[in-house]
Protein backbone atom coordinates (compact mmCIF):
# COMPACT_ATOMS: atom_id res chain seq x y z
CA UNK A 1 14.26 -27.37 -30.12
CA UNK A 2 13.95 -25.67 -33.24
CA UNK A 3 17.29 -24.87 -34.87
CA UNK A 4 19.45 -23.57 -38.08
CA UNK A 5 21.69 -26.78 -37.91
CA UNK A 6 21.65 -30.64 -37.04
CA UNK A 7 24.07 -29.96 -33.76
CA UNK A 8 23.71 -28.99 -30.36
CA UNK A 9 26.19 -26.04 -31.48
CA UNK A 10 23.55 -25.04 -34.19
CA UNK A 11 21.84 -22.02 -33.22
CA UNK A 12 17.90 -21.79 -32.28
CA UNK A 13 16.13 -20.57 -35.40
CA UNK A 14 14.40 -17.43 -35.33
CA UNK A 15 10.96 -18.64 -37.13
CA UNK A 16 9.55 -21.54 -36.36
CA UNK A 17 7.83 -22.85 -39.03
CA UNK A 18 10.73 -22.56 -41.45
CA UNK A 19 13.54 -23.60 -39.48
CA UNK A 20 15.24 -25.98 -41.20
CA UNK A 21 15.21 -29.08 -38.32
CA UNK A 22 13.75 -30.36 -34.56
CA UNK A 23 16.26 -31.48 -32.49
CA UNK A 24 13.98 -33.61 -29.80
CA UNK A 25 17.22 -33.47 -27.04
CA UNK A 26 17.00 -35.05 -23.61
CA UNK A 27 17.69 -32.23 -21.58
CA UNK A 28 19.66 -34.37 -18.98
CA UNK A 29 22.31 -36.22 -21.00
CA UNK A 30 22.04 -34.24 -24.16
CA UNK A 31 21.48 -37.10 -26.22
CA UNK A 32 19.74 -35.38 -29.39
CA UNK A 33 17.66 -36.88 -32.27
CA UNK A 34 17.34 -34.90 -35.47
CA UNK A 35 14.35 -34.24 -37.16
CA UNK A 36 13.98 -32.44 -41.00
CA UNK A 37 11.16 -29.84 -41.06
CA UNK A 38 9.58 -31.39 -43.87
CA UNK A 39 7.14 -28.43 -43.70
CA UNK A 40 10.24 -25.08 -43.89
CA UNK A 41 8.68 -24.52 -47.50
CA UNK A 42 4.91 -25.12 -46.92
CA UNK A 43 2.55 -22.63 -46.53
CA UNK A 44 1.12 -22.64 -43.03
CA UNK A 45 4.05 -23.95 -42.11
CA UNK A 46 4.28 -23.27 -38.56
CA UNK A 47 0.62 -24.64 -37.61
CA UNK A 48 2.00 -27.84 -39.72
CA UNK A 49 5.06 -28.17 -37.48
CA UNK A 50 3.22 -27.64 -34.26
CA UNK A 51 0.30 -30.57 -34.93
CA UNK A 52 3.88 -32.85 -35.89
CA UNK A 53 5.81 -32.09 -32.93
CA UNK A 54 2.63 -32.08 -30.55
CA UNK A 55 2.40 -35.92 -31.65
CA UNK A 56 5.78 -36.43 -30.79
CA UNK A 57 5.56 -36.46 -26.90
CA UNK A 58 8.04 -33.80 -26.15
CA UNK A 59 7.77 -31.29 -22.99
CA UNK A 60 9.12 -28.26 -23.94
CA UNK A 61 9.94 -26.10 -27.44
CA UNK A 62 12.46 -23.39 -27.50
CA UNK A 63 12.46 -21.22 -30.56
CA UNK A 64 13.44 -18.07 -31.87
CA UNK A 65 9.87 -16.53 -33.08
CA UNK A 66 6.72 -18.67 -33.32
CA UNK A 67 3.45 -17.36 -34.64
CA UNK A 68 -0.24 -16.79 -32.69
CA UNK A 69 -1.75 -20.32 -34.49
CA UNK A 70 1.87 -22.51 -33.94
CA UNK A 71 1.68 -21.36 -30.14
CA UNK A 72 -1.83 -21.99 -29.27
CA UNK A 73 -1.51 -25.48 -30.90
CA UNK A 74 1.44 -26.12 -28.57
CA UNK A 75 -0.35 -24.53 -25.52
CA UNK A 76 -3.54 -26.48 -26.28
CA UNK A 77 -1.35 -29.93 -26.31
CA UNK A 78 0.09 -28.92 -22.60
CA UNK A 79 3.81 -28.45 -24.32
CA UNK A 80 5.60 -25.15 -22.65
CA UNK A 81 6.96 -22.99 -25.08
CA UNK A 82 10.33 -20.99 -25.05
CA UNK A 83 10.20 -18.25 -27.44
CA UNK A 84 12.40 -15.21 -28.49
CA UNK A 85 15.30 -17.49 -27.75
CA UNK A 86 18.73 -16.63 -28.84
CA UNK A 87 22.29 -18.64 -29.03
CA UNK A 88 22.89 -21.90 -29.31
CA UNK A 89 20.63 -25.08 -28.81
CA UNK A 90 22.85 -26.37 -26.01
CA UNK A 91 23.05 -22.44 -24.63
CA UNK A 92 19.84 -22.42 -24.67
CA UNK A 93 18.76 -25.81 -22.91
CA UNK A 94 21.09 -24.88 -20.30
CA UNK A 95 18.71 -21.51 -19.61
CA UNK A 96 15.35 -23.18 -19.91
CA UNK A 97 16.55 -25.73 -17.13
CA UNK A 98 18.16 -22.92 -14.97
CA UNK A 99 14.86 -20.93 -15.47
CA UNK A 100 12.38 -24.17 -14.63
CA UNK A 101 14.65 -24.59 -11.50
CA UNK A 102 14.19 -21.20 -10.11
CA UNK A 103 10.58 -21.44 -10.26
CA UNK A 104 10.38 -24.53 -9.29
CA UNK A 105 12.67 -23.41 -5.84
CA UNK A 106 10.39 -19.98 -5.38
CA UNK A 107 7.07 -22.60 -5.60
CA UNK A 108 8.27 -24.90 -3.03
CA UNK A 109 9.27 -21.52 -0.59
């Protein structure tokens, strides 16, 4: 999850690169580590932040914006992306897993 704040109340930032923190959240108890984008002022920031959050074993990303270069490193390292996102991390947790179960229902039809 890439977001404005430290909390599950924080909202999803809209550009990924620059958002100021990673919340790595277990989608099923909420339990939430915080990570600080180390990279928010570098240049090419968002390819840095995908190659660091590709080595850090999570499933999914849900962002605001992400650029061509940040996605395909994410697609190319099997991790679904979530993008023009809007609300709240928990908000928006809640409608990636409502989403992934309605496919996952039609697929099984």
């Amino acid at each position: 999850m890439i977001a404005e704040g430290d909390t599950l109340e924080s909202y999803v930032a809209d550009d990924f690169g620059h958002a100021p923190f990673f919340l790595i959240v277990d989608t099923e108890t909420l339990d939430y580590q915080v990570v600080e984008n180390e990279y928010a002022d570098s240049e090419g920031a968002g390819m840095k932040v995908a190659r660091a959050i590709a080595g850090l074993g999570v499933d999914a990303v849900i962002t605001g914006g992400i650029g061509s270069h940040g996605l395909d490193i994410l697609n190319n390292a099997g991790i679904h992306v979530a993008y023009d996102e809007e609300g709240t991390v928990e908000e928006c947790i809640g409608n990636l897993k409502r989403r992934y179960e309605l496919r996952k229902r039609a697929g099984s039809n």
